[in-house]
C-alpha atoms as a PDB file:
ATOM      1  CA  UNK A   1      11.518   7.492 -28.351  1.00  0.00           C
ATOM      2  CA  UNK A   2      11.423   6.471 -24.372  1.00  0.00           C
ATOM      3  CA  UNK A   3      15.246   7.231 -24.547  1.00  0.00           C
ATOM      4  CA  UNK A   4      14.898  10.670 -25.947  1.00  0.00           C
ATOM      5  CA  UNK A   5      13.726  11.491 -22.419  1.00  0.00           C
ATOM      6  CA  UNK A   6      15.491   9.413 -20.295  1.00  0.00           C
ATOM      7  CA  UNK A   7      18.947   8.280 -20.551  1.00  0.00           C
ATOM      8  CA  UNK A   8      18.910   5.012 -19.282  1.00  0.00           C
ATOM      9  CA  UNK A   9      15.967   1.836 -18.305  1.00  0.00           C
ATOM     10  CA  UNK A  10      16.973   2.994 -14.697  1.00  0.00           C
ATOM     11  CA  UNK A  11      15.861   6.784 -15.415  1.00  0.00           C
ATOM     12  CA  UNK A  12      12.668   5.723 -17.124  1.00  0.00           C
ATOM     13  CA  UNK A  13      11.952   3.164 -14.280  1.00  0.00           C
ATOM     14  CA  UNK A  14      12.242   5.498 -11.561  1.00  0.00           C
ATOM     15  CA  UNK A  15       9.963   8.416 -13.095  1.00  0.00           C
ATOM     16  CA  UNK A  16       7.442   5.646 -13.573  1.00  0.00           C
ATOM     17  CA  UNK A  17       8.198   4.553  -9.876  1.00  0.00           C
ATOM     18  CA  UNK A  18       7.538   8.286  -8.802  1.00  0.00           C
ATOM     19  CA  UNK A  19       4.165   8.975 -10.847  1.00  0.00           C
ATOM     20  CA  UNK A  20       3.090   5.721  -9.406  1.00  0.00           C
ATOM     21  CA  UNK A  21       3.908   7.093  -5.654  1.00  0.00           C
ATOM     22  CA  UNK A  22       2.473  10.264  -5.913  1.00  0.00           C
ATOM     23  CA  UNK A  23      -0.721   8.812  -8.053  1.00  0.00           C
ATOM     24  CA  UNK A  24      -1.388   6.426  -5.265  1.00  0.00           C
ATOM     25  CA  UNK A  25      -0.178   8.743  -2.607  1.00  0.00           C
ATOM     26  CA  UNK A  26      -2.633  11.403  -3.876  1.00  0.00           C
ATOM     27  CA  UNK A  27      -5.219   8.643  -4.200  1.00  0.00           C
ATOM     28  CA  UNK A  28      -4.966   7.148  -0.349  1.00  0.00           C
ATOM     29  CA  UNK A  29      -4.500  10.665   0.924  1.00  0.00           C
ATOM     30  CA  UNK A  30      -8.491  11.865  -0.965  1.00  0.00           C
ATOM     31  CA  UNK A  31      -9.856   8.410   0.168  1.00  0.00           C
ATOM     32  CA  UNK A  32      -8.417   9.126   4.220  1.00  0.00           C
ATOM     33  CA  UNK A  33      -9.871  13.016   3.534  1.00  0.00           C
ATOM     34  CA  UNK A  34     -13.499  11.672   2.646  1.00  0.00           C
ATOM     35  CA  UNK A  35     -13.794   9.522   5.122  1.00  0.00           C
ATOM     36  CA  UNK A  36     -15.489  10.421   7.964  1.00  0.00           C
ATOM     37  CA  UNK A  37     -14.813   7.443  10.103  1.00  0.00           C
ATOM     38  CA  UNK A  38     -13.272   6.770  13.088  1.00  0.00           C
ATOM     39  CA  UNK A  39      -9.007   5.757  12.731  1.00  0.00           C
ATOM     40  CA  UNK A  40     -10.167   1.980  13.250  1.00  0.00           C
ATOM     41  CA  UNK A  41     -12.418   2.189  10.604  1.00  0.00           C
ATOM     42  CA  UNK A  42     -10.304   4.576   8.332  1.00  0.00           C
ATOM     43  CA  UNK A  43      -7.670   1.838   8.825  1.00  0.00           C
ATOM     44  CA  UNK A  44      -9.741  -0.927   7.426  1.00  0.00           C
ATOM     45  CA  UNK A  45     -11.204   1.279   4.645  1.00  0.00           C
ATOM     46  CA  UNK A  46      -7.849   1.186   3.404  1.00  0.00           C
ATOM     47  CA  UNK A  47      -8.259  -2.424   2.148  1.00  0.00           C
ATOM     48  CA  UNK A  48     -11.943  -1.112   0.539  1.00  0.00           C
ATOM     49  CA  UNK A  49      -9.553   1.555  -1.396  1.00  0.00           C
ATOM     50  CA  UNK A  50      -7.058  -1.186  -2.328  1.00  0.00           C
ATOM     51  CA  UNK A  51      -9.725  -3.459  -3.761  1.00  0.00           C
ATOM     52  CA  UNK A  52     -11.294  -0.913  -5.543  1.00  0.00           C
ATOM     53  CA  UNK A  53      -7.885   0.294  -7.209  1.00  0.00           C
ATOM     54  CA  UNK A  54      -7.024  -2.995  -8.478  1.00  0.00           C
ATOM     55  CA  UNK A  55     -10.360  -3.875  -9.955  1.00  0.00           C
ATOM     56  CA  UNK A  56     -10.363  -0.274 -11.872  1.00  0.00           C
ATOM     57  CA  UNK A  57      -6.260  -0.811 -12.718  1.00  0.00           C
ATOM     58  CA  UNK A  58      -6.347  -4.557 -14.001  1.00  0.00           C
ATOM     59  CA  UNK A  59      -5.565  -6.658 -11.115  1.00  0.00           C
ATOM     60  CA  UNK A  60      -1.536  -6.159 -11.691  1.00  0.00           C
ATOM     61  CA  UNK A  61      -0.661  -5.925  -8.270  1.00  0.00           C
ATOM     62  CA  UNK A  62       1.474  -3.418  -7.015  1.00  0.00           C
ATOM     63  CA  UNK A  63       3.881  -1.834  -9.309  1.00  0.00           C
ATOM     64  CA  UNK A  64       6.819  -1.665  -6.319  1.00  0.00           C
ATOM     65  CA  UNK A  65       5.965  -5.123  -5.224  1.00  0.00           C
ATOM     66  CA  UNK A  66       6.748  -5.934  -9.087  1.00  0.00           C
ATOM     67  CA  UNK A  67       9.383  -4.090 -10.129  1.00  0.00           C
ATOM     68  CA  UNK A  68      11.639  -4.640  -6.714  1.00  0.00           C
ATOM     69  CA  UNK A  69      12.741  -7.792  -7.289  1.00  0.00           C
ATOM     70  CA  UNK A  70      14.422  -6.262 -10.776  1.00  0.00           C
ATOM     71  CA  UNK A  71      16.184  -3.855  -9.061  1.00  0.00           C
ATOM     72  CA  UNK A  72      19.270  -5.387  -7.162  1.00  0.00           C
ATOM     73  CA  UNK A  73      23.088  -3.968  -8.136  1.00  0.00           C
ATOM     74  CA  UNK A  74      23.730  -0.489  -7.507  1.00  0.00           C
ATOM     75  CA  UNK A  75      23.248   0.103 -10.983  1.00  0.00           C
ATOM     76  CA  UNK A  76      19.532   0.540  -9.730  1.00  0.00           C
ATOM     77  CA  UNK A  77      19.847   1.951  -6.465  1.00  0.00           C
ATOM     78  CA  UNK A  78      17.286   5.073  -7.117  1.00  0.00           C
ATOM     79  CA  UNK A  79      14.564   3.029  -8.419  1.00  0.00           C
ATOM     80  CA  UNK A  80      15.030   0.917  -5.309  1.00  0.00           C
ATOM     81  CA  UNK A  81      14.985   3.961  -3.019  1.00  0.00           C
ATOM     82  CA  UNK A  82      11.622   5.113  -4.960  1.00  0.00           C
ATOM     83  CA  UNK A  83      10.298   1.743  -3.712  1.00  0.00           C
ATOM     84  CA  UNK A  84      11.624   1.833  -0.225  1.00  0.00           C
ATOM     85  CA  UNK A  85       9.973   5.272   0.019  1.00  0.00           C
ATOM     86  CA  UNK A  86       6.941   4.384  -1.177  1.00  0.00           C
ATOM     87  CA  UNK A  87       6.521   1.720   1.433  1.00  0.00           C
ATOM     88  CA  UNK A  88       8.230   3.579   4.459  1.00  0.00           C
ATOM     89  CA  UNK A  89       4.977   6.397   3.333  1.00  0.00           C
ATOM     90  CA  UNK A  90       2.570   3.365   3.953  1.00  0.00           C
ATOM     91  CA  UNK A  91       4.454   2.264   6.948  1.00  0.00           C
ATOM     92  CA  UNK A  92       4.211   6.027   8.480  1.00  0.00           C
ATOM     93  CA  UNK A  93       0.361   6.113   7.393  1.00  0.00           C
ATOM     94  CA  UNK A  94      -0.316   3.350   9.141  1.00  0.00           C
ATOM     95  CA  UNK A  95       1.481   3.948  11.758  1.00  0.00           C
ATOM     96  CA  UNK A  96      -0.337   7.277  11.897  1.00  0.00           C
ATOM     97  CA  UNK A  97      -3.782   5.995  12.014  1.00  0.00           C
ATOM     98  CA  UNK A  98      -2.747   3.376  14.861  1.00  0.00           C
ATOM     99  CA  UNK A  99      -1.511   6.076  17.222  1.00  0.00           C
ATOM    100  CA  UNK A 100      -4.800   7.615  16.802  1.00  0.00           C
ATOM    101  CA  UNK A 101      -6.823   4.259  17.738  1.00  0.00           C
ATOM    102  CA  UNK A 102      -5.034   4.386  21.052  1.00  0.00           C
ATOM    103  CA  UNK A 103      -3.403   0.732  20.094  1.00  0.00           C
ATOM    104  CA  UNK A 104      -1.044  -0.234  22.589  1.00  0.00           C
ATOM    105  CA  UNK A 105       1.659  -0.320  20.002  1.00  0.00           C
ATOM    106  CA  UNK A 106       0.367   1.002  16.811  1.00  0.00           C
ATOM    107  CA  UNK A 107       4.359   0.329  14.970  1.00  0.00           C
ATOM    108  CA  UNK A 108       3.571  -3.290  15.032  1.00  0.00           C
ATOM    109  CA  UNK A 109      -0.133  -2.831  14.462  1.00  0.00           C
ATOM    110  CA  UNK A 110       1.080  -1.204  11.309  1.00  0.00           C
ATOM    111  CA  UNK A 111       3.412  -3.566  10.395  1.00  0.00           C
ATOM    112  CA  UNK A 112       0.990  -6.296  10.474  1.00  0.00           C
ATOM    113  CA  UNK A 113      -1.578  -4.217   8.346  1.00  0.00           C
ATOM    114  CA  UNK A 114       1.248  -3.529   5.661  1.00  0.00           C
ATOM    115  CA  UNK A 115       1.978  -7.315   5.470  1.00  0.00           C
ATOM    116  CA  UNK A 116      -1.616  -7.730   4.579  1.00  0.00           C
ATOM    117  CA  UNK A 117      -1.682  -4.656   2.109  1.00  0.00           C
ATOM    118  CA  UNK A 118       1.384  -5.958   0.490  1.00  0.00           C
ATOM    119  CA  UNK A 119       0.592 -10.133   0.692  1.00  0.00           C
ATOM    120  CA  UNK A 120      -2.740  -9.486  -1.232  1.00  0.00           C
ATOM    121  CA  UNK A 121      -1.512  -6.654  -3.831  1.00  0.00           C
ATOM    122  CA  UNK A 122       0.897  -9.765  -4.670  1.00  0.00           C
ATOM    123  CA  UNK A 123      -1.976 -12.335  -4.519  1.00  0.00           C
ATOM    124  CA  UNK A 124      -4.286 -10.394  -6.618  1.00  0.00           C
ATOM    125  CA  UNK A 125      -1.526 -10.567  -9.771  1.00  0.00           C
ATOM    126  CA  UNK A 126      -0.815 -14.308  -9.218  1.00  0.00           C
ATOM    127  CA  UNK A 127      -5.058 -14.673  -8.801  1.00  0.00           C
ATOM    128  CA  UNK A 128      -5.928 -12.151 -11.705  1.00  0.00           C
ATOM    129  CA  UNK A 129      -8.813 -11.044  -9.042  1.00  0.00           C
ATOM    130  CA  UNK A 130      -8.992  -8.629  -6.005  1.00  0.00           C
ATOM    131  CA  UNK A 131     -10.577 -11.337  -3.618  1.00  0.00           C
ATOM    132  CA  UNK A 132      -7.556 -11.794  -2.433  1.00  0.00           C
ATOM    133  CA  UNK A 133      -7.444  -8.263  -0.840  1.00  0.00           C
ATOM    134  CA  UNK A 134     -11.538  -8.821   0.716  1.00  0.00           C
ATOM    135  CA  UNK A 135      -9.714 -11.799   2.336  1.00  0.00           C
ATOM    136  CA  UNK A 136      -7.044  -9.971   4.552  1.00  0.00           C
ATOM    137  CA  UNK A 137      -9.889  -6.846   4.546  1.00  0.00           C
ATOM    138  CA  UNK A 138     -11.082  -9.640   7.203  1.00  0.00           C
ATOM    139  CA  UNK A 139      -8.053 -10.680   8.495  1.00  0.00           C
ATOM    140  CA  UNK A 140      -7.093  -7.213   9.664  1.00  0.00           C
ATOM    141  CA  UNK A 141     -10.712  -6.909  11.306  1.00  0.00           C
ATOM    142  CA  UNK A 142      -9.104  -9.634  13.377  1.00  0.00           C
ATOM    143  CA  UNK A 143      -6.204  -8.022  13.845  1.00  0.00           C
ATOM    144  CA  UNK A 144      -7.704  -4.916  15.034  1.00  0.00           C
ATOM    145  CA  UNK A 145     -10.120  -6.702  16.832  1.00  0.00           C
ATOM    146  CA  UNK A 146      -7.335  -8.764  18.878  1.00  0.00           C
ATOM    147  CA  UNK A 147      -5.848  -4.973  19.584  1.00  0.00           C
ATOM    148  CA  UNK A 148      -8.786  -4.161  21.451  1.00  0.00           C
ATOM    149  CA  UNK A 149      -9.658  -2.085  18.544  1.00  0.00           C
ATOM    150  CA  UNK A 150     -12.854  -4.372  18.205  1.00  0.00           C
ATOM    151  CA  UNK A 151     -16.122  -1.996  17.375  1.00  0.00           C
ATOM    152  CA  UNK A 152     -14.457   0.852  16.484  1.00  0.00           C
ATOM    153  CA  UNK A 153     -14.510  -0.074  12.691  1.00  0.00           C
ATOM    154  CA  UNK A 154     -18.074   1.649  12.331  1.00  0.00           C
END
């Protein structure tokens, strides 16, 4: 039936690659849009967001996170890109909000948030729990806080 519509695993892998971007794109962008918070805070309330998807989606992790290590050879190239993409958007996000904090260099600051996004959306599938994302939820308050981005979070 799946192959009626798609011609190949690859074709069917990427569509569900880009409904899961623009779902959770979509998703982030309403979260950021209610928020009235400052960037520091908006930054953190990213990991609030993240533990709240995973405890209403399973606790599966993060479909790119899972499906990337399937998709070496160039057989699988544009499911790959869909997950590159889908990162880079975090990456620029994050980015974004760390420019407006006024952190001295808001590229690594996001970096270092990503890490955390990414470590516990992979902890919370080995776990079966979200915890693991309320864990680096206080390890980027560190972070932010060792930025000089300390009581801004309110």
């Amino acid at each position: 039936m799946l192959y009626s519509h798609f011609r190949s695993k690859e074709e069917l892998v990427t569509a569900a690659l880009e409904r899961q971007h623009t779902l959770r794109r979509s998703h982030v962008e309403a979260h950021l849009t209610a928020s009235q918070k400052s960037p520091a805070a908006q930054l953190i309330g990213l990991f609030d967001w993240l533990d709240r998807w995973h405890r209403a989606n399973g606790c599966r992790g993060c479909a790119f996170l899972n499906a990337a290590p399937e998709l070496v050879g160039p057989q699988k190239a544009t499911a790959r890109d869909v997950v590159r993409r889908h990162k880079h958007w975090w990456q620029q996000l994050l980015t974004s909000l760390a420019q407006e904090t006024g952190a001295e260099d808001p590229g690594q600051l996001a970096e270092e948030l990503l890490l955390l996004l990414d470590g516990a959306s992979f902890r919370v599938l080995v776990e079966g729990s979200s915890e693991p994302v309320r864990v680096a939820r206080r390890i980027a308050e560190k972070v932010l806080a060792r930025a000089g981005l300390h009581g801004q979070g309110e």
